[in-house]
N, C-alpha and C. Protein backbone atom coordinates (compact mmCIF):
# COMPACT_ATOMS: atom_id res chain seq x y z
N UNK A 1 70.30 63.63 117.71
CA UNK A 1 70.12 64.96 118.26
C UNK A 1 71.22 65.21 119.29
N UNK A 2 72.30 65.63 118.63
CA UNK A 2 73.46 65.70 119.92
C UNK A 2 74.78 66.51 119.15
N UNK A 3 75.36 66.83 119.68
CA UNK A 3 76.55 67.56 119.25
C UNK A 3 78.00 66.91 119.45
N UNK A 4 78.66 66.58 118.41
CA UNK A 4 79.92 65.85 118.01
C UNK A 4 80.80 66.89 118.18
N UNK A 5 82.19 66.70 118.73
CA UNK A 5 83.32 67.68 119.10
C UNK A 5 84.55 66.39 118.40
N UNK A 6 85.47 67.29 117.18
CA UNK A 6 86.15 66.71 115.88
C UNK A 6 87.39 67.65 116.28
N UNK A 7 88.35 67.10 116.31
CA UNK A 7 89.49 67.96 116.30
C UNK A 7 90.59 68.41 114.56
N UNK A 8 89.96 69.26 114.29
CA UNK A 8 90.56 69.75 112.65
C UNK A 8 91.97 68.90 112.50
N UNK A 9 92.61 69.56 113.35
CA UNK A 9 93.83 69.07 112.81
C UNK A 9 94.28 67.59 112.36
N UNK A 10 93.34 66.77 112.70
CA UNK A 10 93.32 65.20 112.90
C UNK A 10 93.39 64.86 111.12
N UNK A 11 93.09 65.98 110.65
CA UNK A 11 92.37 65.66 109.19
C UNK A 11 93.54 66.91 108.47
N UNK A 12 94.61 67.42 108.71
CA UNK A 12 95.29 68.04 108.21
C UNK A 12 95.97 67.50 107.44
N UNK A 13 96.50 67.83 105.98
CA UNK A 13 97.38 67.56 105.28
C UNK A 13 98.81 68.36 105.03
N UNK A 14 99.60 67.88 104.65
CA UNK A 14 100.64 68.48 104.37
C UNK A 14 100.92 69.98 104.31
N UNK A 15 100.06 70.63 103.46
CA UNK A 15 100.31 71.86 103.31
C UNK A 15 99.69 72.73 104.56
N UNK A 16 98.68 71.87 105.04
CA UNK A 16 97.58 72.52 106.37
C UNK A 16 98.77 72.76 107.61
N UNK A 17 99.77 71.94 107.48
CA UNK A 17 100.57 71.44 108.33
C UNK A 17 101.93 73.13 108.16
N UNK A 18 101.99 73.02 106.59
CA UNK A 18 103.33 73.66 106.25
C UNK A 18 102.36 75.13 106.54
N UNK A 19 101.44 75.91 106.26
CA UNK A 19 100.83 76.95 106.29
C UNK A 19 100.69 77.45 107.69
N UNK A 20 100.28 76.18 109.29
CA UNK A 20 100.17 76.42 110.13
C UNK A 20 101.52 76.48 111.00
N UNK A 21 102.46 76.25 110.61
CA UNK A 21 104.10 76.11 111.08
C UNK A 21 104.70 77.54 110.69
N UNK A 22 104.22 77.97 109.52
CA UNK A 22 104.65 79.38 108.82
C UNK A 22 104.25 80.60 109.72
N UNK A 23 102.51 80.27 110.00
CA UNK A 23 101.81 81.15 110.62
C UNK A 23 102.05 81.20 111.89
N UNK A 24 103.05 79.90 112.78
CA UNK A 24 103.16 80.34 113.85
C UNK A 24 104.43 81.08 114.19
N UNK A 25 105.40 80.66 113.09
CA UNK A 25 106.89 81.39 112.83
C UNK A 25 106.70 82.67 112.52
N UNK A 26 105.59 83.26 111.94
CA UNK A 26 105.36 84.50 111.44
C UNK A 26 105.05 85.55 112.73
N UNK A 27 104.31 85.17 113.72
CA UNK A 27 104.31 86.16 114.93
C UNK A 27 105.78 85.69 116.06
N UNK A 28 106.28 84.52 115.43
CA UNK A 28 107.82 84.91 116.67
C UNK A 28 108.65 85.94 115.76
N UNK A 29 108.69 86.12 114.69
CA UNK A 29 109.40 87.06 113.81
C UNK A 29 108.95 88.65 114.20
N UNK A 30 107.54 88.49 114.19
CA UNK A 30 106.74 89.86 114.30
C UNK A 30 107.29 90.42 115.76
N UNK A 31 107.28 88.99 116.87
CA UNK A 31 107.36 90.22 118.25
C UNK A 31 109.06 90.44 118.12
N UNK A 32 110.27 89.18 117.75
CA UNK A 32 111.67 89.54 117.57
C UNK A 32 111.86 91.02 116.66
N UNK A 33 110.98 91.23 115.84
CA UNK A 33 111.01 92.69 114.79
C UNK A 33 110.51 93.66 115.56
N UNK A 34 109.42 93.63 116.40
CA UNK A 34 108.71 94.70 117.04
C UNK A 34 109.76 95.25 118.07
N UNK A 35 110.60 94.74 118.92
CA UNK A 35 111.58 94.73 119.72
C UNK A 35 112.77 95.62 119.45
N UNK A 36 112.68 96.10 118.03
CA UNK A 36 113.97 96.27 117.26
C UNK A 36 113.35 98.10 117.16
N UNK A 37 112.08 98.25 116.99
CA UNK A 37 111.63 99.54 116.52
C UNK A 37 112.06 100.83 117.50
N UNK A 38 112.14 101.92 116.53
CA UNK A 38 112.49 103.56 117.24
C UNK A 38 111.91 103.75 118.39
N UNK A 39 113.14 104.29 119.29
CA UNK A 39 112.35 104.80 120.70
C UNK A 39 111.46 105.75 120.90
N UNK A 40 111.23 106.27 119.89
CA UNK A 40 110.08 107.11 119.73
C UNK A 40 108.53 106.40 119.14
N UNK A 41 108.94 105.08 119.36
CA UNK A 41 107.62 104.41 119.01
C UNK A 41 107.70 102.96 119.88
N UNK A 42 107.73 103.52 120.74
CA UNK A 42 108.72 101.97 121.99
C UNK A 42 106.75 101.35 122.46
N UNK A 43 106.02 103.13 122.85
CA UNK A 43 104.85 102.63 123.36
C UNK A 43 104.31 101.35 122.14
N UNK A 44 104.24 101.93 121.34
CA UNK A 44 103.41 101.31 120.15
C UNK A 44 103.85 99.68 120.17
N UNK A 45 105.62 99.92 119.72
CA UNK A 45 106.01 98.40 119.78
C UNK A 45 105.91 97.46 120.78
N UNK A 46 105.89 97.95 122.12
CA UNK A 46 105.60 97.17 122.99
C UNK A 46 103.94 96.76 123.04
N UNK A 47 103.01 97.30 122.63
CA UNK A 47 101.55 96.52 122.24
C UNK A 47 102.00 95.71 120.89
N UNK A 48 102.60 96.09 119.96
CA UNK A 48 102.79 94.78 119.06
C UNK A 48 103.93 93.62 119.71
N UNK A 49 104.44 94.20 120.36
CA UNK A 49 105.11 92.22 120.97
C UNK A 49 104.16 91.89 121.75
N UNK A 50 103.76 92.40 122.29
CA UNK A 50 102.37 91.81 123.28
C UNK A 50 101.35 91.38 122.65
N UNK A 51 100.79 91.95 121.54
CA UNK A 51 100.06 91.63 120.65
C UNK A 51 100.18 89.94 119.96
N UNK A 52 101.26 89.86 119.39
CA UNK A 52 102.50 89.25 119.40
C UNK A 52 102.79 88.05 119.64
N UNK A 53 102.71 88.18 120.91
CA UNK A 53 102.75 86.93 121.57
C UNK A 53 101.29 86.28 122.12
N UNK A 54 100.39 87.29 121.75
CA UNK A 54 99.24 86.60 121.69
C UNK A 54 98.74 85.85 120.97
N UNK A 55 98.96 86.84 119.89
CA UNK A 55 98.83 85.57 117.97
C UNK A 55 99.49 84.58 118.19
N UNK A 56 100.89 84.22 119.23
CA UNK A 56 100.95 83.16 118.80
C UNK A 56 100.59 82.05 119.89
N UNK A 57 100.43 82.84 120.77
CA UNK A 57 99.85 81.72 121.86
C UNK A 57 98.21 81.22 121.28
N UNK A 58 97.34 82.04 120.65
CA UNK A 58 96.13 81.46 120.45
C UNK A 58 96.12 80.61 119.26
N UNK A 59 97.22 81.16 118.20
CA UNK A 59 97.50 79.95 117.60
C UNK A 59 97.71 78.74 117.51
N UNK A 60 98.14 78.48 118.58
CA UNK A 60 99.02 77.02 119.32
C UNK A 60 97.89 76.41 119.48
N UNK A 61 96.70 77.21 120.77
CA UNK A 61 95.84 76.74 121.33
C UNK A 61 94.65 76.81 120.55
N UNK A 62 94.08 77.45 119.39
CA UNK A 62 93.05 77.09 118.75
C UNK A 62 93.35 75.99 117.87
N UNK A 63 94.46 75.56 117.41
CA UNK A 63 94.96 74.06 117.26
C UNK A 63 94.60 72.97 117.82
N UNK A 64 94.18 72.96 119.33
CA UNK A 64 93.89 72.28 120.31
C UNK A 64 92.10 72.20 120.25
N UNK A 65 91.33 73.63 119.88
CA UNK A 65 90.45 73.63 120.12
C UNK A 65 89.72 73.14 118.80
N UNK A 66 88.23 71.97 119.71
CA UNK A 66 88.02 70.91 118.84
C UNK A 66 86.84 71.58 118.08
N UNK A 67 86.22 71.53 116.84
CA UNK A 67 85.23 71.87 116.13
C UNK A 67 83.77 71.21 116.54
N UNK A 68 82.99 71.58 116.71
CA UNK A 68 81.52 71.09 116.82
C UNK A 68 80.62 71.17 115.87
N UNK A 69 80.16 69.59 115.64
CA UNK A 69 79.45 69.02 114.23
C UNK A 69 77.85 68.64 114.71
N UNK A 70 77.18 69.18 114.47
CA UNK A 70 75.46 69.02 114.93
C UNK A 70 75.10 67.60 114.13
N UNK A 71 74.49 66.47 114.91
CA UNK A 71 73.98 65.64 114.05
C UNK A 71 72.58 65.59 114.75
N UNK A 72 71.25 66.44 113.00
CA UNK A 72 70.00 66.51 113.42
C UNK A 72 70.43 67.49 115.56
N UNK A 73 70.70 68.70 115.19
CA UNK A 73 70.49 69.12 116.47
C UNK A 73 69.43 69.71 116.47
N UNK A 74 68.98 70.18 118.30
CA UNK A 74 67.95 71.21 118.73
C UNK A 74 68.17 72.43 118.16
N UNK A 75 66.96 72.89 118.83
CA UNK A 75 66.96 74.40 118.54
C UNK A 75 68.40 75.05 119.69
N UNK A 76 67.89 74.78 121.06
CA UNK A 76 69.39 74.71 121.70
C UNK A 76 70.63 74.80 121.43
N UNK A 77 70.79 73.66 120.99
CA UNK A 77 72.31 72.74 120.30
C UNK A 77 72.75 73.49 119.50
N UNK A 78 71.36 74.21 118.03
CA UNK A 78 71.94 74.72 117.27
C UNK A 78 72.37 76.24 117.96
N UNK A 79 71.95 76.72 118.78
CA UNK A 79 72.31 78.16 119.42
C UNK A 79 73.34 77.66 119.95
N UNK A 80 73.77 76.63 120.37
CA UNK A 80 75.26 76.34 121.29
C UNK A 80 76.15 76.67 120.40
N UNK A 81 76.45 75.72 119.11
CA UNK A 81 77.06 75.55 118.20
C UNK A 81 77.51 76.62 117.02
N UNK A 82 76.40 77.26 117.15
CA UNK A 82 76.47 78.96 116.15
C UNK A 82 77.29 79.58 117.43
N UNK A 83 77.08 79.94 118.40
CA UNK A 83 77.94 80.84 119.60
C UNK A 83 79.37 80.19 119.07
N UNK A 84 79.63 79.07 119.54
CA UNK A 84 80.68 78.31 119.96
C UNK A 84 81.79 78.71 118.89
N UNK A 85 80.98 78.18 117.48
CA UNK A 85 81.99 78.73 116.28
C UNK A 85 82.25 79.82 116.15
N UNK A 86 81.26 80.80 116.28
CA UNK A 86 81.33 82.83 116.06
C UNK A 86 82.47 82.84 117.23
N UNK A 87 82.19 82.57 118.18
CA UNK A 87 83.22 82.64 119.17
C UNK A 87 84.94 82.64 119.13
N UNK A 88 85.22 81.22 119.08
CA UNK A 88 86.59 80.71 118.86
C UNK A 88 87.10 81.03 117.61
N UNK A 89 86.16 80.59 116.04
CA UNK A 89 86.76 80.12 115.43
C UNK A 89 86.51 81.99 114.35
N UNK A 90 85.62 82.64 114.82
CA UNK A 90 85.51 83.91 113.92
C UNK A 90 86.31 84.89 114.77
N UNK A 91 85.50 85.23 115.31
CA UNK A 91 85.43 86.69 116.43
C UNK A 91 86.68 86.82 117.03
N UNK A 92 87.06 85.97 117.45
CA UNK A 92 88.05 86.28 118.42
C UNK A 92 89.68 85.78 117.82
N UNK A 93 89.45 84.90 116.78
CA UNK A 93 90.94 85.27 115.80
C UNK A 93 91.11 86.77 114.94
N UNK A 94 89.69 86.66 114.29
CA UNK A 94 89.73 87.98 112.80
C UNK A 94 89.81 89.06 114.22
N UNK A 95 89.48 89.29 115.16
CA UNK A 95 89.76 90.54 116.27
C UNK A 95 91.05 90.90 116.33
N UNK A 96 91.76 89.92 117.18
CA UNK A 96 93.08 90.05 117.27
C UNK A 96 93.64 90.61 115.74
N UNK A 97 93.46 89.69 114.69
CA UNK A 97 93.83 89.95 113.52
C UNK A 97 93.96 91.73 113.03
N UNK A 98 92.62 92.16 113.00
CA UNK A 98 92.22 93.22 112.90
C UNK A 98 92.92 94.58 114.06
N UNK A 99 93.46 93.97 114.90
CA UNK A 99 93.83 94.89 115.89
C UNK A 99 95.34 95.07 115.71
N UNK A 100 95.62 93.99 115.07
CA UNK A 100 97.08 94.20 114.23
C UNK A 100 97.69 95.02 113.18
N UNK A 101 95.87 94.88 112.22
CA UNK A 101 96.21 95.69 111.61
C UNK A 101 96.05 97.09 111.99
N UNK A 102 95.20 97.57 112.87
CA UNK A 102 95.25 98.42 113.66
C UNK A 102 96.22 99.20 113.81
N UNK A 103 97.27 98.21 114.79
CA UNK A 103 98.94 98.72 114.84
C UNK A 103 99.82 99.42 114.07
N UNK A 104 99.53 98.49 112.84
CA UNK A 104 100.67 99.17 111.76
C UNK A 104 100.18 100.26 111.33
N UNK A 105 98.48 100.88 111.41
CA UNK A 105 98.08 102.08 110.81
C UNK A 105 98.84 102.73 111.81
N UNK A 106 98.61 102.95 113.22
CA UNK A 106 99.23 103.74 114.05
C UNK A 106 100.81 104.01 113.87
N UNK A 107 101.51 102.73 113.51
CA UNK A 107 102.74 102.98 113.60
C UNK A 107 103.14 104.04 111.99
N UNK A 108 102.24 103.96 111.04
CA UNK A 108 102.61 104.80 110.36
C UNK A 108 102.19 106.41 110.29
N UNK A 109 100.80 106.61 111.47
CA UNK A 109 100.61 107.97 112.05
C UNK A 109 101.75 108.32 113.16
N UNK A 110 102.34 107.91 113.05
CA UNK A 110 103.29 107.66 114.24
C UNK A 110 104.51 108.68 113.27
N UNK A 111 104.87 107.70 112.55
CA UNK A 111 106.12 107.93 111.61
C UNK A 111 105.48 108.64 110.63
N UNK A 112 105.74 110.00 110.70
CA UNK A 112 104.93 110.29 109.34
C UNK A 112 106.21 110.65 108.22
N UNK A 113 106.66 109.96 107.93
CA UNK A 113 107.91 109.80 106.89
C UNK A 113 107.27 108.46 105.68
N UNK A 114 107.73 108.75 104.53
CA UNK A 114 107.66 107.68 103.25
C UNK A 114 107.68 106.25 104.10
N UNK A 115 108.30 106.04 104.53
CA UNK A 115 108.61 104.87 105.18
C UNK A 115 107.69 104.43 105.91
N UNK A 116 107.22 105.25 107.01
CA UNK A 116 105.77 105.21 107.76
C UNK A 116 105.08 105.25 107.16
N UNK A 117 104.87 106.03 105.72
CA UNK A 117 103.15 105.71 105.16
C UNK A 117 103.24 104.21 104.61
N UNK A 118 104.54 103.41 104.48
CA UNK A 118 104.20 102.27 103.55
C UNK A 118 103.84 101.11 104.83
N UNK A 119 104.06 101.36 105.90
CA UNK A 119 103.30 100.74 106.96
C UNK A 119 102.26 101.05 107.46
N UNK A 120 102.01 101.61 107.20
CA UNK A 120 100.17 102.21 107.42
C UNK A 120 99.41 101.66 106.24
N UNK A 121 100.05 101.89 105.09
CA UNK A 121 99.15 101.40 104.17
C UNK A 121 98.93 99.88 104.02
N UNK A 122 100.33 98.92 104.63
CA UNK A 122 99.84 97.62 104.80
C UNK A 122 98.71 96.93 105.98
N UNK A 123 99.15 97.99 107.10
CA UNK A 123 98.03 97.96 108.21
C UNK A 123 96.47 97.97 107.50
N UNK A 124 96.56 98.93 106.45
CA UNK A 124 94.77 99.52 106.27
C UNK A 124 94.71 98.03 105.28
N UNK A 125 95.46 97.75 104.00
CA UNK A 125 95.35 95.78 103.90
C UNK A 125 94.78 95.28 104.31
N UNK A 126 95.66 94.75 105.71
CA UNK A 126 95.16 93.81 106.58
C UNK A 126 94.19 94.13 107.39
N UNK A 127 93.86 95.42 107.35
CA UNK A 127 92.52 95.53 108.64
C UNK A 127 90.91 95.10 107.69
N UNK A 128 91.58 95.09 105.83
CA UNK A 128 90.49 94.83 105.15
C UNK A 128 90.11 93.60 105.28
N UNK A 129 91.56 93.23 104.70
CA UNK A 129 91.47 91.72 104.22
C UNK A 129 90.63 91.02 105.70
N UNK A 130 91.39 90.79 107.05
CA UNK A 130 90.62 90.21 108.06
C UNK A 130 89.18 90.62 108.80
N UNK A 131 88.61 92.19 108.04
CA UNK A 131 87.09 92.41 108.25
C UNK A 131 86.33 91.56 107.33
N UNK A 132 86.99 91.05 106.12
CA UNK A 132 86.13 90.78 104.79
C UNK A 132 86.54 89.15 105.41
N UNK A 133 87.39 88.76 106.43
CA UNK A 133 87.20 87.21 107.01
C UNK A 133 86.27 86.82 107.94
N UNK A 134 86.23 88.07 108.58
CA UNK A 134 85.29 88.00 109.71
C UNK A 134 83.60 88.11 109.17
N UNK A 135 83.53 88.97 108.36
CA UNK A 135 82.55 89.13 107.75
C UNK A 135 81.63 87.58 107.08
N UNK A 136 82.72 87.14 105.83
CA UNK A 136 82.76 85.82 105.35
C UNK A 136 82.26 85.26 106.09
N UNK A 137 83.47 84.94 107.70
CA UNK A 137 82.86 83.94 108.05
C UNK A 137 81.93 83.48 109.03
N UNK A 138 81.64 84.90 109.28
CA UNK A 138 80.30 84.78 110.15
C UNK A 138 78.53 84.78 109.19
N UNK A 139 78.89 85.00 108.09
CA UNK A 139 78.11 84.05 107.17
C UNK A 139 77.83 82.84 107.40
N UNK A 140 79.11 82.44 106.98
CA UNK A 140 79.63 81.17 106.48
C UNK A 140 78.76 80.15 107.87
N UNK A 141 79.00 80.42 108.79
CA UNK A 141 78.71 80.11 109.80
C UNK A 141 77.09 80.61 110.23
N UNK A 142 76.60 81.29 110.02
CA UNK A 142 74.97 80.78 110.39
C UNK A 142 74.25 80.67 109.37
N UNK A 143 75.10 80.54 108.35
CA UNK A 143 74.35 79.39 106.98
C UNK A 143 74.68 77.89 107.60
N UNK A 144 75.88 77.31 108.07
CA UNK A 144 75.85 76.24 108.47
C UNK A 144 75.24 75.98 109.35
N UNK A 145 74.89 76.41 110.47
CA UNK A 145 74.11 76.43 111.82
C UNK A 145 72.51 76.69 111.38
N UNK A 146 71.95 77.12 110.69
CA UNK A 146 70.46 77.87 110.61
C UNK A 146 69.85 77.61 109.24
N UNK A 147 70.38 78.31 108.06
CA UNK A 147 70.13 78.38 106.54
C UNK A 147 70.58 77.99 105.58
N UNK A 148 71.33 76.34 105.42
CA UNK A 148 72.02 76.33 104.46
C UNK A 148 71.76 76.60 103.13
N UNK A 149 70.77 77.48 102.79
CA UNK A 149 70.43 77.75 101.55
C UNK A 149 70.87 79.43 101.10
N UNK A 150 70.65 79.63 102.72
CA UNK A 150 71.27 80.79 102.85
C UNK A 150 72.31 81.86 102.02
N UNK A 151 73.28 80.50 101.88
CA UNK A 151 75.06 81.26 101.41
C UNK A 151 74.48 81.40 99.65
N UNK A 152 73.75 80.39 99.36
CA UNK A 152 73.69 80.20 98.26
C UNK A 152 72.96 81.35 97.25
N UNK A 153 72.35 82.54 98.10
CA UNK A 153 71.88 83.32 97.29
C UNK A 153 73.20 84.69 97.62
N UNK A 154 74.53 84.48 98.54
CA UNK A 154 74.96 85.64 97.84
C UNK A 154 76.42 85.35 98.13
N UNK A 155 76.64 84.46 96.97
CA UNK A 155 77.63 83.70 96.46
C UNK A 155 78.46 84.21 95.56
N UNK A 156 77.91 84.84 94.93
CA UNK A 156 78.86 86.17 93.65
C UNK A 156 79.34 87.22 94.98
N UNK A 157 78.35 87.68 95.75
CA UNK A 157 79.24 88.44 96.74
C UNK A 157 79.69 87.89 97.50
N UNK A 158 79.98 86.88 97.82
CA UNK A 158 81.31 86.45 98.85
C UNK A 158 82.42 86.05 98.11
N UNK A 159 81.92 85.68 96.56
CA UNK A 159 83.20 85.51 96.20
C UNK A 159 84.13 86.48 95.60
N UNK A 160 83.32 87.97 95.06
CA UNK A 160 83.96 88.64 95.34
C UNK A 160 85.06 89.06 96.41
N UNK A 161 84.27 88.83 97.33
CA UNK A 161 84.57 89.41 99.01
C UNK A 161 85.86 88.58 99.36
N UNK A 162 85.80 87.31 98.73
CA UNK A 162 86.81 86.57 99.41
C UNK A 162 88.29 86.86 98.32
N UNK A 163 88.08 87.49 97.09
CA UNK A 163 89.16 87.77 96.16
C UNK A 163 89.56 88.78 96.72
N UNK A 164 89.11 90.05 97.42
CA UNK A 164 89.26 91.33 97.93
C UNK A 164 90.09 90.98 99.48
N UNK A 165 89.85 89.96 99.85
CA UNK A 165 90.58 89.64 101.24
C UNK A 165 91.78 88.79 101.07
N UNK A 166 92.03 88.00 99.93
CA UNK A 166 93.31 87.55 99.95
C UNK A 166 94.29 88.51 99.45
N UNK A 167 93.86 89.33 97.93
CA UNK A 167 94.59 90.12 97.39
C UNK A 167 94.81 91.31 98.21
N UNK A 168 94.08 91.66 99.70
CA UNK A 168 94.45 92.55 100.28
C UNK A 168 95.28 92.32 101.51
N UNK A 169 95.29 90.86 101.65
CA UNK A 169 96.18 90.41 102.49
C UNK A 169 97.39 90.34 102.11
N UNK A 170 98.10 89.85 100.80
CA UNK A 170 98.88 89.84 99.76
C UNK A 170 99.60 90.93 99.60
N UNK A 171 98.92 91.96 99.64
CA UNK A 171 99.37 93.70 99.53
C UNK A 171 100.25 94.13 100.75
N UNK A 172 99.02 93.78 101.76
CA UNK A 172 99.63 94.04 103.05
C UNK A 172 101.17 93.31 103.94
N UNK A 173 101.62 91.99 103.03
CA UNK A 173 102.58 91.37 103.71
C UNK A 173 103.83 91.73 102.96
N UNK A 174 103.29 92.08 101.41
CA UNK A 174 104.21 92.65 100.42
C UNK A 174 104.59 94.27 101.09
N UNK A 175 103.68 95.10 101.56
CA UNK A 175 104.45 96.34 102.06
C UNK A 175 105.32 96.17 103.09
N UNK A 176 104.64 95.14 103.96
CA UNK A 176 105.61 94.87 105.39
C UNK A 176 106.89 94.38 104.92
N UNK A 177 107.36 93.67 103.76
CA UNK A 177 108.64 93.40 103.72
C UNK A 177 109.31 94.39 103.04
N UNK A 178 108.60 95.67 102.35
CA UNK A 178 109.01 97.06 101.44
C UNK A 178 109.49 97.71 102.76
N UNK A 179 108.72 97.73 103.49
CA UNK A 179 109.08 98.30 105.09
C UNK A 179 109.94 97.75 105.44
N UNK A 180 110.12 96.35 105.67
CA UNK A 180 111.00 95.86 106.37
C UNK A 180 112.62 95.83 106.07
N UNK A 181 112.34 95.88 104.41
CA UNK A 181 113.75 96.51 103.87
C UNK A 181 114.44 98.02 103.77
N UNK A 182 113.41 98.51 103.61
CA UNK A 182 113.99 99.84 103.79
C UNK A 182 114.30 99.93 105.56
N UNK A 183 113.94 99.47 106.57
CA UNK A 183 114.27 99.38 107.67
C UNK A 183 115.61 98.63 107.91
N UNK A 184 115.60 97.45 107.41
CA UNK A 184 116.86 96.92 107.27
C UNK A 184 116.78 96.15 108.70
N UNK A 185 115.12 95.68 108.65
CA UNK A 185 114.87 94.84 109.83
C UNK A 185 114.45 93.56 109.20
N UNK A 186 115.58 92.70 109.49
CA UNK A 186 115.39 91.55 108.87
C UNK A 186 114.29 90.46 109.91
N UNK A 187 114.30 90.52 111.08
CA UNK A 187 112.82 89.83 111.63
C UNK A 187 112.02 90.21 111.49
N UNK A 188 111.36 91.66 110.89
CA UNK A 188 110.24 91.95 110.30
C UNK A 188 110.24 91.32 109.14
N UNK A 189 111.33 91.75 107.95
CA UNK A 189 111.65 91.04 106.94
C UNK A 189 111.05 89.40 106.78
N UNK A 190 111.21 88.44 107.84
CA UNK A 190 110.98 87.40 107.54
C UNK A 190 109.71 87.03 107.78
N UNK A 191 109.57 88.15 109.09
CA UNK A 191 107.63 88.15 109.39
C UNK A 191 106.51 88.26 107.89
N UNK A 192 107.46 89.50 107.36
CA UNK A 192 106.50 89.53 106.38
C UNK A 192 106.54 88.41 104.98
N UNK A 193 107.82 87.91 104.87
CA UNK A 193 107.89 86.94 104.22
C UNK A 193 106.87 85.61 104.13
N UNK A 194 107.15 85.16 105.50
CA UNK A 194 106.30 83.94 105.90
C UNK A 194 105.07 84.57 105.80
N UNK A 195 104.02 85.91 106.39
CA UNK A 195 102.82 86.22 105.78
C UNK A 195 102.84 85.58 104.69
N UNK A 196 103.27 86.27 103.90
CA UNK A 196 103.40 86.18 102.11
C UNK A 196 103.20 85.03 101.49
N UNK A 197 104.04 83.89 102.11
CA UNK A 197 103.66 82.28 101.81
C UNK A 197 103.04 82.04 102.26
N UNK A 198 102.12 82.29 103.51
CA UNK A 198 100.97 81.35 104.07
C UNK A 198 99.71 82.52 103.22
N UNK A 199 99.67 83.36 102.44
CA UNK A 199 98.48 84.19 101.85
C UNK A 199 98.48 83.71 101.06
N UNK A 200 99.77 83.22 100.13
CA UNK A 200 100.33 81.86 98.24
C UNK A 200 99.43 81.48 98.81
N UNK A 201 99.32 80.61 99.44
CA UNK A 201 99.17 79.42 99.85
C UNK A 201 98.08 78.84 99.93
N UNK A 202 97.05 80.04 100.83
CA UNK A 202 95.68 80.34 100.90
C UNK A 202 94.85 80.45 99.40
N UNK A 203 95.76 81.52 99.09
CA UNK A 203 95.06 81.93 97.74
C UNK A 203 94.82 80.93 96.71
N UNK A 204 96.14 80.19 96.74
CA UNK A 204 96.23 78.23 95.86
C UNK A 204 95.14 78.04 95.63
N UNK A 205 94.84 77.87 97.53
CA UNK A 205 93.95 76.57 97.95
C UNK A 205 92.36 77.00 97.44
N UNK A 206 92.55 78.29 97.92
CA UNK A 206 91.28 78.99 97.04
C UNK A 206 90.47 78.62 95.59
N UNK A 207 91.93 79.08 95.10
CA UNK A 207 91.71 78.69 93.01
C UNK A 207 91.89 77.22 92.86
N UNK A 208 91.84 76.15 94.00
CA UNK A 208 91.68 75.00 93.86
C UNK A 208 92.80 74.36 92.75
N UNK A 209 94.27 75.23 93.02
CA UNK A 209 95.31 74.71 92.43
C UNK A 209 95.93 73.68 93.06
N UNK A 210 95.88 74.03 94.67
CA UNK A 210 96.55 72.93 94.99
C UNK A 210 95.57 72.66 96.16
């Protein structure tokens, strides 16, 4: 009856390794690209480098932060442990996430030119794809904590849910580099690139290819 604290990364493999190196290269690209945008959208870009540099500072540091494994816990323990995960490991990444995508909708109400709608439309993507993570995985998570029988009755809908969040993540990193070329902003360019391989990548691991 006690609660075990496991640090993920201890148990990372290769690709866990190459996906989390991508993802942290992907927001130094994002705030070097955000830096670059029209002075008529300076307010905006300056919340995405700030933004920015948040993704990647919590990146670094939820790296650090260790996972908690219930063996036979309390009723307590298990309320510690459901908080603890909704906390760190849902809420407060898919947020940020979501507030990103946020951004790019604005930046394309912003720009209302062809160009601006194809960044808005990757924003509305990603604001899916990371609601349908947050969603997931706050499931996911008080089936592990409370019901593990739980997940098991709506399993066709998450797995829907979870095809709808990669392929909309996918969409969304693919417009950012349509954007990023017609901009002829090559640190967005690579931002959205590296998205793009760490979503492969995801999606692989998903279809249990690799």
């Amino acid at each position: 009856m006690t609660l075990d604290f496991e640090f993920q990364f201890l148990t990372y493999g290769i690709l866990n390794w190459i996906a989390f190196i991508l993802l942290v290269s992907s927001f130094v690209f994002l705030v070097l690209g955000s830096l670059d945008q029209k002075k008529d959208l300076k307010e905006l870009s300056k919340l995405l480098v700030f933004l920015g540099i948040v993704l990647l500072i919590w990146e670094i540091i939820s790296l650090l932060i260790p996972n908690v494994v219930g063996d036979s816990p309390t009723s307590s323990e298990t309320t510690t442990g459901f908080i603890y995960d909704l906390l760190l490991f849902i809420l407060v990444p898919n947020l940020l996430h979501i507030i990103l995508g946020i951004l790019f909708i604005l930046f394309g109400v912003k720009n209302i030119t062809p160009t601006g709608q194809i960044i808005s439309l990757a924003g509305l993507f990603y604001f899916i794809a990371m609601f349908e993570s947050f969603f997931i995985g706050t499931i996911s998570t008080y089936s592990g904590w409370y019901d593990p029988t739980f997940i098991d009755s709506l399993q066709s809908i998450l797995k829907l849910m979870e095809w709808i969040m990669y392929i909309s993540y996918l969409f969304a990193a693919l417009l950012v580099i349509i954007y990023s070329a017609k901009l002829k902003s090559k640190f967005l360019l690579i931002y959205g690139l590296f998205t793009l391989a760490v979503g492969t990548l995801e999606l692989l691991s998903f279809l249990e290819i690799i």
